[in-house]
N, C-alpha and C. Protein backbone atom coordinates (compact mmCIF):
# COMPACT_ATOMS: atom_id res chain seq x y z
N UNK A 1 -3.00 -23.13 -51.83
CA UNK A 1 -2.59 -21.76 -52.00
C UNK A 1 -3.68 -20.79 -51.56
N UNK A 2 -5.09 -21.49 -51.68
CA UNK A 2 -6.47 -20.11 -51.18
C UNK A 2 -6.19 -20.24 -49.76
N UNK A 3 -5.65 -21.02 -49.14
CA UNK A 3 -5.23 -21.16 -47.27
C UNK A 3 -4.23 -19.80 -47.39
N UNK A 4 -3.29 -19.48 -47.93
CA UNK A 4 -2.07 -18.71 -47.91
C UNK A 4 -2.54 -17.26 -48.07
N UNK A 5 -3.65 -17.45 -49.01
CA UNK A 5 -4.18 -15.91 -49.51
C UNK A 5 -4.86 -15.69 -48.52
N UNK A 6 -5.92 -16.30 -47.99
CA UNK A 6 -6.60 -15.47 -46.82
C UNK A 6 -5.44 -15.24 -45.46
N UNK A 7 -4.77 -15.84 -45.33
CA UNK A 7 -3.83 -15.74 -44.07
C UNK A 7 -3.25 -14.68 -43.95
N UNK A 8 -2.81 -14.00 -45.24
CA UNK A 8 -1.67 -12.91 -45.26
C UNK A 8 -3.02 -11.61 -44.81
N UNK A 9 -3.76 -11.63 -45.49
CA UNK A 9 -4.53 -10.36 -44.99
C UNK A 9 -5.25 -10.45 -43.17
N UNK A 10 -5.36 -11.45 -43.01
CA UNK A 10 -5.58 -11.99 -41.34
C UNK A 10 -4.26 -11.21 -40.68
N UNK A 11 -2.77 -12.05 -40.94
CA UNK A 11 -1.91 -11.01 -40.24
C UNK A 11 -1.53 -10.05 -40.35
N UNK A 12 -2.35 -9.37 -41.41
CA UNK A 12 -1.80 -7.68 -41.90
C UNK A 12 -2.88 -6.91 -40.91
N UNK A 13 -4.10 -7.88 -40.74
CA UNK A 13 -5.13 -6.90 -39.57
C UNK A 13 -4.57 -7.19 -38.26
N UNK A 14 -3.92 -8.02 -37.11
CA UNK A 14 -3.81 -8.80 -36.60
C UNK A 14 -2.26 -7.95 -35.85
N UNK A 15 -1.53 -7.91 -36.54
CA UNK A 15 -0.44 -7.00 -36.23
C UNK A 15 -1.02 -5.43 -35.52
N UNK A 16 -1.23 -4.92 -35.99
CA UNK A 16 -2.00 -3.40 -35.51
C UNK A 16 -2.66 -3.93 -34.16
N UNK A 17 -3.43 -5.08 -34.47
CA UNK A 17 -4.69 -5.24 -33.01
C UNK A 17 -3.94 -5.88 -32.22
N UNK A 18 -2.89 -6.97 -32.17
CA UNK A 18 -1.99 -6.86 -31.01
C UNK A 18 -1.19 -5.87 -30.60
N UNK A 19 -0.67 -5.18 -31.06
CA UNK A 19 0.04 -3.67 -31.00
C UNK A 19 -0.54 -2.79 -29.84
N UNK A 20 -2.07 -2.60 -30.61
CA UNK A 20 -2.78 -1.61 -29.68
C UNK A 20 -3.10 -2.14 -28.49
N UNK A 21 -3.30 -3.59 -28.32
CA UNK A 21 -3.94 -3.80 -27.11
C UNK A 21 -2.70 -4.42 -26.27
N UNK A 22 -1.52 -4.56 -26.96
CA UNK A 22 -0.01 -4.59 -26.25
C UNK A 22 -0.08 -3.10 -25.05
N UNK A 23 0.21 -2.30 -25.97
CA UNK A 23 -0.08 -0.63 -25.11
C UNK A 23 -0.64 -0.75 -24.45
N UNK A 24 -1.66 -0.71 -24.33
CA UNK A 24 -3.23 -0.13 -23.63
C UNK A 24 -2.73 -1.31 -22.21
N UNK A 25 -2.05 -2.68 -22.34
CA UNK A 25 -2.30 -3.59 -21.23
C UNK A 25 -0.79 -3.13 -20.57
N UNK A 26 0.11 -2.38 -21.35
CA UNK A 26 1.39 -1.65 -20.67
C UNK A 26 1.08 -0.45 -19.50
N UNK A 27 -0.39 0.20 -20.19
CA UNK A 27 -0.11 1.59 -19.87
C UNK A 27 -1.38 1.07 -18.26
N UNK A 28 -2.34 0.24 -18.43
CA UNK A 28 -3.07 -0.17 -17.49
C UNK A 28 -1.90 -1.08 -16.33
N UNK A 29 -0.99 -1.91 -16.69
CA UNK A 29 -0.01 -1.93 -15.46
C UNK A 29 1.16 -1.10 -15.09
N UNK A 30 1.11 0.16 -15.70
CA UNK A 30 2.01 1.10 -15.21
C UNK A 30 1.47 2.05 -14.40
N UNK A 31 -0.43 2.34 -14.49
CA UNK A 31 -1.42 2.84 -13.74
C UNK A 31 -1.00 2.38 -12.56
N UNK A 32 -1.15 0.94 -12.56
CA UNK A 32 -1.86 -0.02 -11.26
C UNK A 32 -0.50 -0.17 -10.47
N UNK A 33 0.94 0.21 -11.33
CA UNK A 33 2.06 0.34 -10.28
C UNK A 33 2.29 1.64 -9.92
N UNK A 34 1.71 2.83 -10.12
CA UNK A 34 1.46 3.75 -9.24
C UNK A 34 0.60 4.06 -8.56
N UNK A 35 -0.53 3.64 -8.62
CA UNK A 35 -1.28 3.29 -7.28
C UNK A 35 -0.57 2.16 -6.37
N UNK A 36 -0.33 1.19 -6.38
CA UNK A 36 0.63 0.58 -5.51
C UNK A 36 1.87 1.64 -4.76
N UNK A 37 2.42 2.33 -5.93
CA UNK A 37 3.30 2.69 -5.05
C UNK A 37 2.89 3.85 -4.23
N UNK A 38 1.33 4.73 -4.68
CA UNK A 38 0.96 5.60 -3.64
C UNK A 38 0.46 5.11 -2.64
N UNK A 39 -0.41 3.99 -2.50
CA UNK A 39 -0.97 3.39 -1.46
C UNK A 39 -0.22 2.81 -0.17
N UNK A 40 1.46 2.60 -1.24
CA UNK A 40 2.48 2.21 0.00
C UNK A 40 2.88 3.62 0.95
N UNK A 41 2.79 4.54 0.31
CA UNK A 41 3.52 5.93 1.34
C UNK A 41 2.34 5.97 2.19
N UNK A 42 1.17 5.97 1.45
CA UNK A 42 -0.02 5.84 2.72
C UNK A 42 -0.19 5.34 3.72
N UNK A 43 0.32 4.05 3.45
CA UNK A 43 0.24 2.48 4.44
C UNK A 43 1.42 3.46 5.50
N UNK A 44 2.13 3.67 4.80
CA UNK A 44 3.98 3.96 5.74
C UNK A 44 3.55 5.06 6.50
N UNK A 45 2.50 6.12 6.28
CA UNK A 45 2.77 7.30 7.22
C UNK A 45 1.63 6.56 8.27
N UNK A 46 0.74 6.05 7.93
CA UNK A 46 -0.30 5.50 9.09
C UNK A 46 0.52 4.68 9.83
N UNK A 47 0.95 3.87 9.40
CA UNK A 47 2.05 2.96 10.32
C UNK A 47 2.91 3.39 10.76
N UNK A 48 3.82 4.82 10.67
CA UNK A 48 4.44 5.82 11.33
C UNK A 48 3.50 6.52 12.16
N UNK A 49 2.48 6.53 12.07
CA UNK A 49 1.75 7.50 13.06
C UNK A 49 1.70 6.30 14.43
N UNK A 50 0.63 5.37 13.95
CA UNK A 50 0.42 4.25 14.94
C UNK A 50 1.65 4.22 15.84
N UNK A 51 2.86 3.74 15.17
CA UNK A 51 4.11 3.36 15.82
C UNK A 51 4.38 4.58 16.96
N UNK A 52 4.67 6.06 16.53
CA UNK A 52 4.32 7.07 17.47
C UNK A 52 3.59 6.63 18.66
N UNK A 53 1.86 6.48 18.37
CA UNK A 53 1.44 6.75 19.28
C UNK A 53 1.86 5.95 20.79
N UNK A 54 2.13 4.37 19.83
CA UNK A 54 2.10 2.86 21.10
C UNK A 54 3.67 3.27 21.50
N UNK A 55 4.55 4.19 20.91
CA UNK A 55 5.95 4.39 21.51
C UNK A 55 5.72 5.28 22.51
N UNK A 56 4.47 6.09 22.55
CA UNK A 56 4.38 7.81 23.81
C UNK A 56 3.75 6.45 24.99
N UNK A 57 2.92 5.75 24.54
CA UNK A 57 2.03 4.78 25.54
C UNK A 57 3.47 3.75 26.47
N UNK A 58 3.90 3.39 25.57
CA UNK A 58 4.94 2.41 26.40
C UNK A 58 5.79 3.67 27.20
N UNK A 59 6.13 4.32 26.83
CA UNK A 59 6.74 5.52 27.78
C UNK A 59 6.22 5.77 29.10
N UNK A 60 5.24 5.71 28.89
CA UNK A 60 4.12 6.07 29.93
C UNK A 60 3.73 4.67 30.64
N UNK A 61 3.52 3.32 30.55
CA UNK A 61 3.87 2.73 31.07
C UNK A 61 4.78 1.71 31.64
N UNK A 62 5.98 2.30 31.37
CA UNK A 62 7.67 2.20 31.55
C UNK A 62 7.50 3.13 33.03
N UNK A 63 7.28 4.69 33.00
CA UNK A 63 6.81 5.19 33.66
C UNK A 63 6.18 4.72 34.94
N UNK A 64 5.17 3.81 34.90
CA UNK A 64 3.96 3.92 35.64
C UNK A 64 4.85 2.78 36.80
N UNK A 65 5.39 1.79 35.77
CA UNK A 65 6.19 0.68 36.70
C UNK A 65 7.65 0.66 37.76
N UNK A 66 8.04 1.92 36.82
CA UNK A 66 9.22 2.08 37.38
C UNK A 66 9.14 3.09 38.71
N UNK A 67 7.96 3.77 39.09
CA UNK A 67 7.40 4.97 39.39
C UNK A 67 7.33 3.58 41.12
N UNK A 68 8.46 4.53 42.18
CA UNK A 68 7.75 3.84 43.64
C UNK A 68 6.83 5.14 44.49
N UNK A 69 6.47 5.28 44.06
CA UNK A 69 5.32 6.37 44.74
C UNK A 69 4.05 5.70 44.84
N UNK A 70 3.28 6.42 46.18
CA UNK A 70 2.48 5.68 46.67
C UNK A 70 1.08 6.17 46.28
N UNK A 71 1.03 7.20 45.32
CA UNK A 71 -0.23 7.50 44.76
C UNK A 71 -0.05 7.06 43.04
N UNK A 72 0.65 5.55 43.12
CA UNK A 72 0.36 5.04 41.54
C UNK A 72 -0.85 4.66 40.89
N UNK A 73 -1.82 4.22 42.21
CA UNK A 73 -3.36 3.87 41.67
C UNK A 73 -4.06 5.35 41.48
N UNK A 74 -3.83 6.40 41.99
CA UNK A 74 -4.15 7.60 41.30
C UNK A 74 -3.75 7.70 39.89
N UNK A 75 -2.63 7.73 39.96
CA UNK A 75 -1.89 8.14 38.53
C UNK A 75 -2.36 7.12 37.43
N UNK A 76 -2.88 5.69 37.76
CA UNK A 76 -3.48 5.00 36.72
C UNK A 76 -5.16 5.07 36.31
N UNK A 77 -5.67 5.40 37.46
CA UNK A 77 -7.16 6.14 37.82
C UNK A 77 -7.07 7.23 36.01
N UNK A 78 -6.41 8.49 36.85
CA UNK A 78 -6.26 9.78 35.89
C UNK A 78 -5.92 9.28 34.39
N UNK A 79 -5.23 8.24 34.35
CA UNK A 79 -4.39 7.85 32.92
C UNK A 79 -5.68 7.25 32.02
N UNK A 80 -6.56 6.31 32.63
CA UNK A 80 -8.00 5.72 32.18
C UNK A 80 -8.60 6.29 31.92
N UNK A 81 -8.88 7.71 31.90
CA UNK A 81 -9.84 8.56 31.95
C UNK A 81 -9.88 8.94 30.75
C-alpha cells in the first residue's frame, strides 16, 4: 500500500508536466509548419522567375535556328556579349 501512496502524488505532478510540454511541442510544430509553408512560396516565386528567364532564352534560341540569314554568326557574336 506505501507503493500506492507515493504513486498517486507522482501522477498528480506528472499530469500538468505532460500537458505543458504536450503544448509547447504542438505550438513548436505549428511554428515549423509555417515556415515550411513560407519557404515554399519562396522556393515557387524563384522557380517562377528562373522558369521566365530559360523560357525568354529558348525563344531566342528557337530564334537563332530557325533564322536563314546570313549574318547569324553576328547575331550570336552580339547575343555572347
Amino acid at each position: 500500500m506505501s507503493n500506492l501512496g507515493i504513486l498517486v502524488p507522482i501522477l498528480a505532478l506528472m499530469i500538468p508536466i505532460v500537458a505543458i510540454v504536450m503544448k509547447n511541442w504542438r505550438d513548436v510544430q505549428n511554428r515549423r509548419m509555417d515556415m515550411m509553408e513560407r519557404g515554399g512560396v519562396e522556393m515557387n516565386a524563384a522557380a517562377q522567375t528562373r522558369i521566365e528567364r530559360l523560357e525568354e532564352r529558348i525563344a531566342v534560341l528557337e530564334r537563332i535556328a530557325t533564322d536563314k540569314r546570313l549574318s547569324l554568326a553576328d547575331e550570336i557574336e552580339r547575343l555572347g556579349k
